[in-house]
PDB file of N, CA and C in Angstrom:
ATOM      1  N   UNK A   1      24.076 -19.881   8.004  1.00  0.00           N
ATOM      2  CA  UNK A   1      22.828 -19.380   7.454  1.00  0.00           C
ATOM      3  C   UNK A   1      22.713 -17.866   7.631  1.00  0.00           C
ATOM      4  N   UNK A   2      23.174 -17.348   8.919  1.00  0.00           N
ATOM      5  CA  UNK A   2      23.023 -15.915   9.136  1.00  0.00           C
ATOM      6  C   UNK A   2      23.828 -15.277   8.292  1.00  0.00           C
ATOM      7  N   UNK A   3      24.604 -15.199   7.835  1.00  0.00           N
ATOM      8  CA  UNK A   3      25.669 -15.210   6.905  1.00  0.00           C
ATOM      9  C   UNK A   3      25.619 -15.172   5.733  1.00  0.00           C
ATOM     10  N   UNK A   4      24.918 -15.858   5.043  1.00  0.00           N
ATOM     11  CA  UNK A   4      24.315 -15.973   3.754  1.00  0.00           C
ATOM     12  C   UNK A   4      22.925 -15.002   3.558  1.00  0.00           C
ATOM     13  N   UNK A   5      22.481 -14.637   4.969  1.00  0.00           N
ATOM     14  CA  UNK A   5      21.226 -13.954   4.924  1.00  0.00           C
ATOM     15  C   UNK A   5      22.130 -12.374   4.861  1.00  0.00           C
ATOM     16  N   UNK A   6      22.637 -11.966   5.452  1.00  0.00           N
ATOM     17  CA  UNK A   6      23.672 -10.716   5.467  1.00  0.00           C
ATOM     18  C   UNK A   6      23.903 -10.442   4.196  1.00  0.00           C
ATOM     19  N   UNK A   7      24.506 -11.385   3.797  1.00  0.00           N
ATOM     20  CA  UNK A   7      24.870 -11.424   2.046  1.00  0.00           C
ATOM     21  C   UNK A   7      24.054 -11.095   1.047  1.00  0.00           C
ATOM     22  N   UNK A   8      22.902 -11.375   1.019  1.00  0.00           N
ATOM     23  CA  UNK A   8      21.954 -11.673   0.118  1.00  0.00           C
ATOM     24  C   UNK A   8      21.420  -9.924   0.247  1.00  0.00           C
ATOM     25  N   UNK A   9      21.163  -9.233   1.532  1.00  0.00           N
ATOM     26  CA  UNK A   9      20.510  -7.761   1.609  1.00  0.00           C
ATOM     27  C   UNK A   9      21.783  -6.883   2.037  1.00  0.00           C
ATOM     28  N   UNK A  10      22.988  -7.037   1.994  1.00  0.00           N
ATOM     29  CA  UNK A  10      24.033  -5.641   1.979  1.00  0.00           C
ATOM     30  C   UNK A  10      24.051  -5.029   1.218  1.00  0.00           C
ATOM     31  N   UNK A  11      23.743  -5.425  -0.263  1.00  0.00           N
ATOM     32  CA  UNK A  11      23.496  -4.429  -0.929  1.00  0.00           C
ATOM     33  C   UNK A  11      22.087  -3.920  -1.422  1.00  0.00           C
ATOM     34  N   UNK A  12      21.254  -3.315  -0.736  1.00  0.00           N
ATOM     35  CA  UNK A  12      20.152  -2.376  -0.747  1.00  0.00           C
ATOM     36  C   UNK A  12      20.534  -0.819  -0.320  1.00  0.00           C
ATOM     37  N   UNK A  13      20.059  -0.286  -1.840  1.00  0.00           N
ATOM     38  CA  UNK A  13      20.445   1.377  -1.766  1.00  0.00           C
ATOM     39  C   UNK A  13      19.478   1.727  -2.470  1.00  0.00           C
ATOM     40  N   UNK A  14      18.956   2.778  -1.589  1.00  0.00           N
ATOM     41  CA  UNK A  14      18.135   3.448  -2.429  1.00  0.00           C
ATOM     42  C   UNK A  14      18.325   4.836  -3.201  1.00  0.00           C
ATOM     43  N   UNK A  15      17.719   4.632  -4.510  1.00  0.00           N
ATOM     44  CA  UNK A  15      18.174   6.042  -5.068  1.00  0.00           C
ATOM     45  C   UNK A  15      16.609   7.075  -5.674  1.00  0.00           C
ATOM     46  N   UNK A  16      16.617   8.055  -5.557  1.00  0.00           N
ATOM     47  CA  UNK A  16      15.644   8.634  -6.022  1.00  0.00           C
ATOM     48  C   UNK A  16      15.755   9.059  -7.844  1.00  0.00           C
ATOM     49  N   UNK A  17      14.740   9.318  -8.522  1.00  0.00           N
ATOM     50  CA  UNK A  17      15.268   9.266  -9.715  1.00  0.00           C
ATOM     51  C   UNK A  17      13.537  10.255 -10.301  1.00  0.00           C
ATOM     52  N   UNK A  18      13.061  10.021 -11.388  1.00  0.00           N
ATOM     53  CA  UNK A  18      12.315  10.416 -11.972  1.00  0.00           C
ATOM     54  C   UNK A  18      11.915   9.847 -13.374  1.00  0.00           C
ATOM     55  N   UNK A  19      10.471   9.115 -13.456  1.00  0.00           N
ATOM     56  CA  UNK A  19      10.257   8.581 -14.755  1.00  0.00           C
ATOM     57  C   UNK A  19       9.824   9.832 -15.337  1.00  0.00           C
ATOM     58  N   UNK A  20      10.516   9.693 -17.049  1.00  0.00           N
ATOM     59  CA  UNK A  20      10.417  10.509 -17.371  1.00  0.00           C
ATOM     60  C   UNK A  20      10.258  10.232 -19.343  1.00  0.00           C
ATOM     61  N   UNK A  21       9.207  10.061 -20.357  1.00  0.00           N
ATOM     62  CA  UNK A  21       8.975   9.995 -21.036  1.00  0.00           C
ATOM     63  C   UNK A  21       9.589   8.255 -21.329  1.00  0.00           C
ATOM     64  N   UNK A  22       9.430   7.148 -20.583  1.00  0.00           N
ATOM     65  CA  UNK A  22       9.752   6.120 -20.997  1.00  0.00           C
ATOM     66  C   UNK A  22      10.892   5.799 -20.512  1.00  0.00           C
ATOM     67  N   UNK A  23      11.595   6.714 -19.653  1.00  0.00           N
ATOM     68  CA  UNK A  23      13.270   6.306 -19.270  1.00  0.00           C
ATOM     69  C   UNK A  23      13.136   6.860 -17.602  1.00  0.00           C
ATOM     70  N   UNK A  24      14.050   6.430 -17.092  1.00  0.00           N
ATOM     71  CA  UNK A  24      13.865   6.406 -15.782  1.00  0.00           C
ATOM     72  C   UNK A  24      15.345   7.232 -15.580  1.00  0.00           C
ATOM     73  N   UNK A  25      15.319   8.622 -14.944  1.00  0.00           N
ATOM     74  CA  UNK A  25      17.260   9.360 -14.911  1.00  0.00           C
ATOM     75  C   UNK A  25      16.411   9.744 -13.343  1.00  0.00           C
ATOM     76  N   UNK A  26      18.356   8.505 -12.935  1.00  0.00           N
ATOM     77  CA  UNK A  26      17.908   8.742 -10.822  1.00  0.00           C
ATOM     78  C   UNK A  26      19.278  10.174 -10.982  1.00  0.00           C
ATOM     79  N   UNK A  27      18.779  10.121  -9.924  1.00  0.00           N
ATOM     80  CA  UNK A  27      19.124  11.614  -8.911  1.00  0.00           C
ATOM     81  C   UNK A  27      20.796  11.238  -8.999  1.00  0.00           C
ATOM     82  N   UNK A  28      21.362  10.772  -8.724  1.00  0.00           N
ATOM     83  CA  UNK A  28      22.944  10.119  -8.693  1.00  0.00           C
ATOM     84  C   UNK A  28      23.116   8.579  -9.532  1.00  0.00           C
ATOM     85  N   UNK A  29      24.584   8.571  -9.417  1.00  0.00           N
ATOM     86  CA  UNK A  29      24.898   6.703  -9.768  1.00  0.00           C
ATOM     87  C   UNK A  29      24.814   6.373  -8.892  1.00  0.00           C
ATOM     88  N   UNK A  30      24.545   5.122  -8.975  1.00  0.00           N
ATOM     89  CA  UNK A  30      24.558   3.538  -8.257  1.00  0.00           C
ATOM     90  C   UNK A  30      25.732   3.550  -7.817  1.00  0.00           C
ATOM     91  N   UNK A  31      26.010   2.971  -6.398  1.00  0.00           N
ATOM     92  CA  UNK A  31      27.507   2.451  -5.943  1.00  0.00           C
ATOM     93  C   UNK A  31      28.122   1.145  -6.582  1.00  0.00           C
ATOM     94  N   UNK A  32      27.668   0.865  -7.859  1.00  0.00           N
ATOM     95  CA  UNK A  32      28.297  -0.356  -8.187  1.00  0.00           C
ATOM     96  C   UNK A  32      28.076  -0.275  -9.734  1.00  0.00           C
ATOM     97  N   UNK A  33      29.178  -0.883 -10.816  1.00  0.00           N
ATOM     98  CA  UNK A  33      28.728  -0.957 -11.970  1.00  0.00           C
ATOM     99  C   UNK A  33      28.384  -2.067 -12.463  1.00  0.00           C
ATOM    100  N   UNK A  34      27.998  -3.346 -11.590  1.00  0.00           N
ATOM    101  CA  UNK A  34      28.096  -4.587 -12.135  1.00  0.00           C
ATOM    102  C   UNK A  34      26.747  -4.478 -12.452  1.00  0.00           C
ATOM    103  N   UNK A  35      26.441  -5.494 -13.257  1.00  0.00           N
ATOM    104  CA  UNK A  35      24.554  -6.065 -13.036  1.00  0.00           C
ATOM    105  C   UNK A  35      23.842  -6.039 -12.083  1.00  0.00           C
ATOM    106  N   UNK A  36      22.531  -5.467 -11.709  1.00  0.00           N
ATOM    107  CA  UNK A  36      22.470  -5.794 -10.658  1.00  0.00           C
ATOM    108  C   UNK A  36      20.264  -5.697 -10.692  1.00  0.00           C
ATOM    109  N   UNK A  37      20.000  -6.535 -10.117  1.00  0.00           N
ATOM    110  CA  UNK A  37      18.784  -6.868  -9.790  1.00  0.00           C
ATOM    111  C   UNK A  37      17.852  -5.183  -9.239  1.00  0.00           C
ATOM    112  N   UNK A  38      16.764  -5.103  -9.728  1.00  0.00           N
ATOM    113  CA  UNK A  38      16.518  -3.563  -9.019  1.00  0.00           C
ATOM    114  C   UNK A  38      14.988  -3.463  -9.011  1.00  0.00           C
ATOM    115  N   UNK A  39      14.069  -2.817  -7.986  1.00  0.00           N
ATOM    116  CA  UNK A  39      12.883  -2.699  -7.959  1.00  0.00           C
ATOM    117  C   UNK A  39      12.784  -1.165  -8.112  1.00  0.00           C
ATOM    118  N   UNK A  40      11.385  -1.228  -9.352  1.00  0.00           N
ATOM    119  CA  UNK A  40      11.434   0.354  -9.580  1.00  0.00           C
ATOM    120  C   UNK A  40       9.778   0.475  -8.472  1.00  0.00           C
ATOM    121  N   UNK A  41       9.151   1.828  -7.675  1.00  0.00           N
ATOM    122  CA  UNK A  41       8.093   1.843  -7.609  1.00  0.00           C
ATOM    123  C   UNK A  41       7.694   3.358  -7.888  1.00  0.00           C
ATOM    124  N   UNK A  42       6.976   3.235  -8.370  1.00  0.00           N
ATOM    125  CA  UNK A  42       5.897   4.706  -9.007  1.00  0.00           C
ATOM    126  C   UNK A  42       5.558   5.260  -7.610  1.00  0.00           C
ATOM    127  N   UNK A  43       5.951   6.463  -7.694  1.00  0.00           N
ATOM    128  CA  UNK A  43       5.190   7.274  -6.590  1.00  0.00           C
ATOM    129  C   UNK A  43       4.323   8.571  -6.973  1.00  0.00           C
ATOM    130  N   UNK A  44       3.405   8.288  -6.745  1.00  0.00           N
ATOM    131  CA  UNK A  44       2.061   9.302  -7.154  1.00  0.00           C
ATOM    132  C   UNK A  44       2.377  10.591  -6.630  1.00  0.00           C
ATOM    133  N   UNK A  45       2.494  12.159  -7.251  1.00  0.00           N
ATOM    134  CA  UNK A  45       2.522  13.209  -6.572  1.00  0.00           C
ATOM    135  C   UNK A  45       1.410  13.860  -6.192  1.00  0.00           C
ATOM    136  N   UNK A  46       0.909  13.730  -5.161  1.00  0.00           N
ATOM    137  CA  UNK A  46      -0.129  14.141  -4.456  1.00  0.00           C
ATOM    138  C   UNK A  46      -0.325  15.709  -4.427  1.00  0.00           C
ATOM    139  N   UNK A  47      -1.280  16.776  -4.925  1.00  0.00           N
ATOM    140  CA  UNK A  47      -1.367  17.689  -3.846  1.00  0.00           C
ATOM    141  C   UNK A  47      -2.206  18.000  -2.841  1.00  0.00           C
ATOM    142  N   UNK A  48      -1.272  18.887  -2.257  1.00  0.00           N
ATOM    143  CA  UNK A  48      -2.041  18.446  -0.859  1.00  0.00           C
ATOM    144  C   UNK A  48      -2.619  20.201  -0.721  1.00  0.00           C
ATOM    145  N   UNK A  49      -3.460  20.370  -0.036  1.00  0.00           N
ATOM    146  CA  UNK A  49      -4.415  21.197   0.111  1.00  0.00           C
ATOM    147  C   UNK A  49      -3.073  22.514   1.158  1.00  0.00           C
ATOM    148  N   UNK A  50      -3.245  23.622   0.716  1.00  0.00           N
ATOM    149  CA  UNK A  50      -2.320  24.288   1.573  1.00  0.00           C
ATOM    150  C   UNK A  50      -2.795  24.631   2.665  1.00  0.00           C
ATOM    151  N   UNK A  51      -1.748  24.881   4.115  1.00  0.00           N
ATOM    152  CA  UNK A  51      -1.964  24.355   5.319  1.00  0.00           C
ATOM    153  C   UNK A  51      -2.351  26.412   5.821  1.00  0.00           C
ATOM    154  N   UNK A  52      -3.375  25.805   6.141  1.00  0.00           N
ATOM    155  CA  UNK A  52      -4.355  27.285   6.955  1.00  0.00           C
ATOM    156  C   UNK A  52      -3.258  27.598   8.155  1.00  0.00           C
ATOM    157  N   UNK A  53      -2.580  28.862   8.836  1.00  0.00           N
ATOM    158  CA  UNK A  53      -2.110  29.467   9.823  1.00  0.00           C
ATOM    159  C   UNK A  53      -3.356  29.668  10.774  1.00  0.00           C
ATOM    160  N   UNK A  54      -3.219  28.853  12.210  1.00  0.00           N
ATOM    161  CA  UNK A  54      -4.043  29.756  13.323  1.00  0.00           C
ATOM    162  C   UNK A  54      -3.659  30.730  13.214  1.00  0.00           C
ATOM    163  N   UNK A  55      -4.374  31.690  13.803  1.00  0.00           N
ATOM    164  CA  UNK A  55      -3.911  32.895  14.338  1.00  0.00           C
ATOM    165  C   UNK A  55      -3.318  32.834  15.776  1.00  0.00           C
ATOM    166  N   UNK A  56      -2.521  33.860  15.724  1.00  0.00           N
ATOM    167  CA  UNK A  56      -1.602  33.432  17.192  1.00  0.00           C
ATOM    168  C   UNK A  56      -2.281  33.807  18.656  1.00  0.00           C
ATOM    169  N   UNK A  57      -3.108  33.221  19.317  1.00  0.00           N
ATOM    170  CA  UNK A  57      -3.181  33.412  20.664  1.00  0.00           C
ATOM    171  C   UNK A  57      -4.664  32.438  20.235  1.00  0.00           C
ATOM    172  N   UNK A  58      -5.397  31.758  19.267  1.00  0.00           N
ATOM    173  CA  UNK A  58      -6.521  31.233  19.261  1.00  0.00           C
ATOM    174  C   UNK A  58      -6.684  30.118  20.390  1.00  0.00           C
ATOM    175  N   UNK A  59      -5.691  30.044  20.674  1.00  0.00           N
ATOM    176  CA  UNK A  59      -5.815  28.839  22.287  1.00  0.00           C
ATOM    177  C   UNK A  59      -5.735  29.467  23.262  1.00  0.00           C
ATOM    178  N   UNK A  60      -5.840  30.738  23.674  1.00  0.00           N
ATOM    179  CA  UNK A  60      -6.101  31.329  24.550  1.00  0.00           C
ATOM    180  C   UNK A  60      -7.436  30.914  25.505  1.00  0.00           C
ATOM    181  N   UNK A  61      -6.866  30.523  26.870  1.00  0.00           N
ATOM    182  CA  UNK A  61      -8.112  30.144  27.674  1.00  0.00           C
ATOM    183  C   UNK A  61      -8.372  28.618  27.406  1.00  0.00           C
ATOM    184  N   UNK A  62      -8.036  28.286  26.468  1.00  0.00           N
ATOM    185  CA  UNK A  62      -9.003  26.570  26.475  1.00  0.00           C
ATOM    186  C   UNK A  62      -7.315  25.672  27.320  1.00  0.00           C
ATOM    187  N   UNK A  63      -6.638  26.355  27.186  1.00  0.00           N
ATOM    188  CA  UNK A  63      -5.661  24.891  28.070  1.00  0.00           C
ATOM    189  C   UNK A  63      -5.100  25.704  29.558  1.00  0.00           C
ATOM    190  N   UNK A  64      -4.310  24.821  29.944  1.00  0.00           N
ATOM    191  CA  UNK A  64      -4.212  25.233  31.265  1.00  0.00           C
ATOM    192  C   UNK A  64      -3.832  24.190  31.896  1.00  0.00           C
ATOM    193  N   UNK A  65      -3.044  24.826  33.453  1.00  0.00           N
ATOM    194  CA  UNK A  65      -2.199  24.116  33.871  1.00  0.00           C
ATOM    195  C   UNK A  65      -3.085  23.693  35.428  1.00  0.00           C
ATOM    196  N   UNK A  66      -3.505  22.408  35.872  1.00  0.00           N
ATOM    197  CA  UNK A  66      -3.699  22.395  36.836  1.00  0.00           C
ATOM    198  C   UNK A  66      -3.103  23.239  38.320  1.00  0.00           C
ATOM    199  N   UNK A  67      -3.485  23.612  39.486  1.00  0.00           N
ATOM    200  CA  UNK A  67      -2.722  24.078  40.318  1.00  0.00           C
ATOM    201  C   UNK A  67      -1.913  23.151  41.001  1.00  0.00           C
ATOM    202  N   UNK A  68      -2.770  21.816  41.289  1.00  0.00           N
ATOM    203  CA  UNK A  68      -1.805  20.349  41.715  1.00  0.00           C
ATOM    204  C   UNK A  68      -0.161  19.718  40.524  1.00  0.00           C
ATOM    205  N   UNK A  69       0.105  20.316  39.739  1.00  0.00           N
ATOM    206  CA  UNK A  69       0.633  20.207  39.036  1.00  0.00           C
ATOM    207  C   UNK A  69       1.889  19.451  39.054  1.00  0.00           C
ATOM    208  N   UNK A  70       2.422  19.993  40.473  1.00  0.00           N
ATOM    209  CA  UNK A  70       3.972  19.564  40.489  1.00  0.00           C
ATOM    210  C   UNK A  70       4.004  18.783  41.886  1.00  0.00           C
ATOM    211  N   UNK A  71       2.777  18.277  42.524  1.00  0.00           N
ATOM    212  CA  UNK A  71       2.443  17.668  43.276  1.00  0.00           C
ATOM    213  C   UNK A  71       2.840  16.119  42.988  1.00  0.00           C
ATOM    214  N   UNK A  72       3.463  15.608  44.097  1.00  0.00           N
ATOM    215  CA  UNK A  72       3.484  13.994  43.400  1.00  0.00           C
ATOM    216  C   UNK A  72       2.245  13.098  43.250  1.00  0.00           C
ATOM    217  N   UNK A  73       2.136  12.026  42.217  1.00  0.00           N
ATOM    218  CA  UNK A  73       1.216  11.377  41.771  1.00  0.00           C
ATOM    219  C   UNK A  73       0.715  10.578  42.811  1.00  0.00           C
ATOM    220  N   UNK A  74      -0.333  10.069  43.188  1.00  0.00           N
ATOM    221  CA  UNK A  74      -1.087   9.145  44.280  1.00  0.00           C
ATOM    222  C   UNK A  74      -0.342   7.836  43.891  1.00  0.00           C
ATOM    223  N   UNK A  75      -0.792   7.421  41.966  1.00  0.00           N
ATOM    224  CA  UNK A  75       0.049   6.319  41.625  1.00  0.00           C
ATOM    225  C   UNK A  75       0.888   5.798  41.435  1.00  0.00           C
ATOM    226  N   UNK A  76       2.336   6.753  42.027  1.00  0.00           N
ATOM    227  CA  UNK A  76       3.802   6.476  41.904  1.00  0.00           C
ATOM    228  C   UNK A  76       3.924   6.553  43.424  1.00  0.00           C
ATOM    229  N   UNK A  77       2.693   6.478  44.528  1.00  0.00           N
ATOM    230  CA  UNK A  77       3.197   6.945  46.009  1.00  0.00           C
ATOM    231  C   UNK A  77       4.239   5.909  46.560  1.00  0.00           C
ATOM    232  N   UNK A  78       3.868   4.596  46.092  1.00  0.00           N
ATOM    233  CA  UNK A  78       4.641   3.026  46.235  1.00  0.00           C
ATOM    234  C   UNK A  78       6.170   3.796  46.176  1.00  0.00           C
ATOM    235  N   UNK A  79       6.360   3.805  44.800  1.00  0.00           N
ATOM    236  CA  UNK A  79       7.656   3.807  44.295  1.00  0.00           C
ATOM    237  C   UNK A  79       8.790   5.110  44.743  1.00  0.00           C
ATOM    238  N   UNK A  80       7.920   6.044  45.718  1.00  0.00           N
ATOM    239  CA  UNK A  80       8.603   6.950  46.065  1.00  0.00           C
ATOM    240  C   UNK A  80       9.576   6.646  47.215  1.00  0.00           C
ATOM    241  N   UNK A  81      10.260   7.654  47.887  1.00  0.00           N
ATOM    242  CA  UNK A  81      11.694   7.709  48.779  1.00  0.00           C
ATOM    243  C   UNK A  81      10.232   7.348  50.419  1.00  0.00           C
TER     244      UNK A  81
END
């Protein structure tokens, strides 16, 4: 049975392509020229809003490093030497 299941999905490849006035031209050929079973799916091109730059140092002051820092944890005290 495992065997037959192997069989049935070794060949899944995906190719990128572009619909394009009624015809579908992918990015490369197919690794095979026989017949072969194929799922097309539409992918919507989104745009996306362009991405704002912080300015460089705007986190200045809000983070920070405890002074206990490199202190060992209370909750790993068990598991220590």
């Amino acid at each position: 049975m495992l065997f037959l299941i192997y069989d049935l999905f070794r060949m899944l490849t995906t190719i990128k392509g572009v619909y394009d006035n009624g015809k579908i031209l992918l990015d490369e050929m197919p690794p095979t020229q026989n017949r072969a079973k194929v799922v097309v799916t539409f992918l919507e091109e989104i745009e996306s809003p362009p991405i704002q730059k912080r300015p460089f140092g705007s986190l200045k002051g809000k983070i920070g490093i405890p002074d206990n820092f490199n202190e060992p944890l209370d909750d790993l005290r068990d598991y220590m030497y």
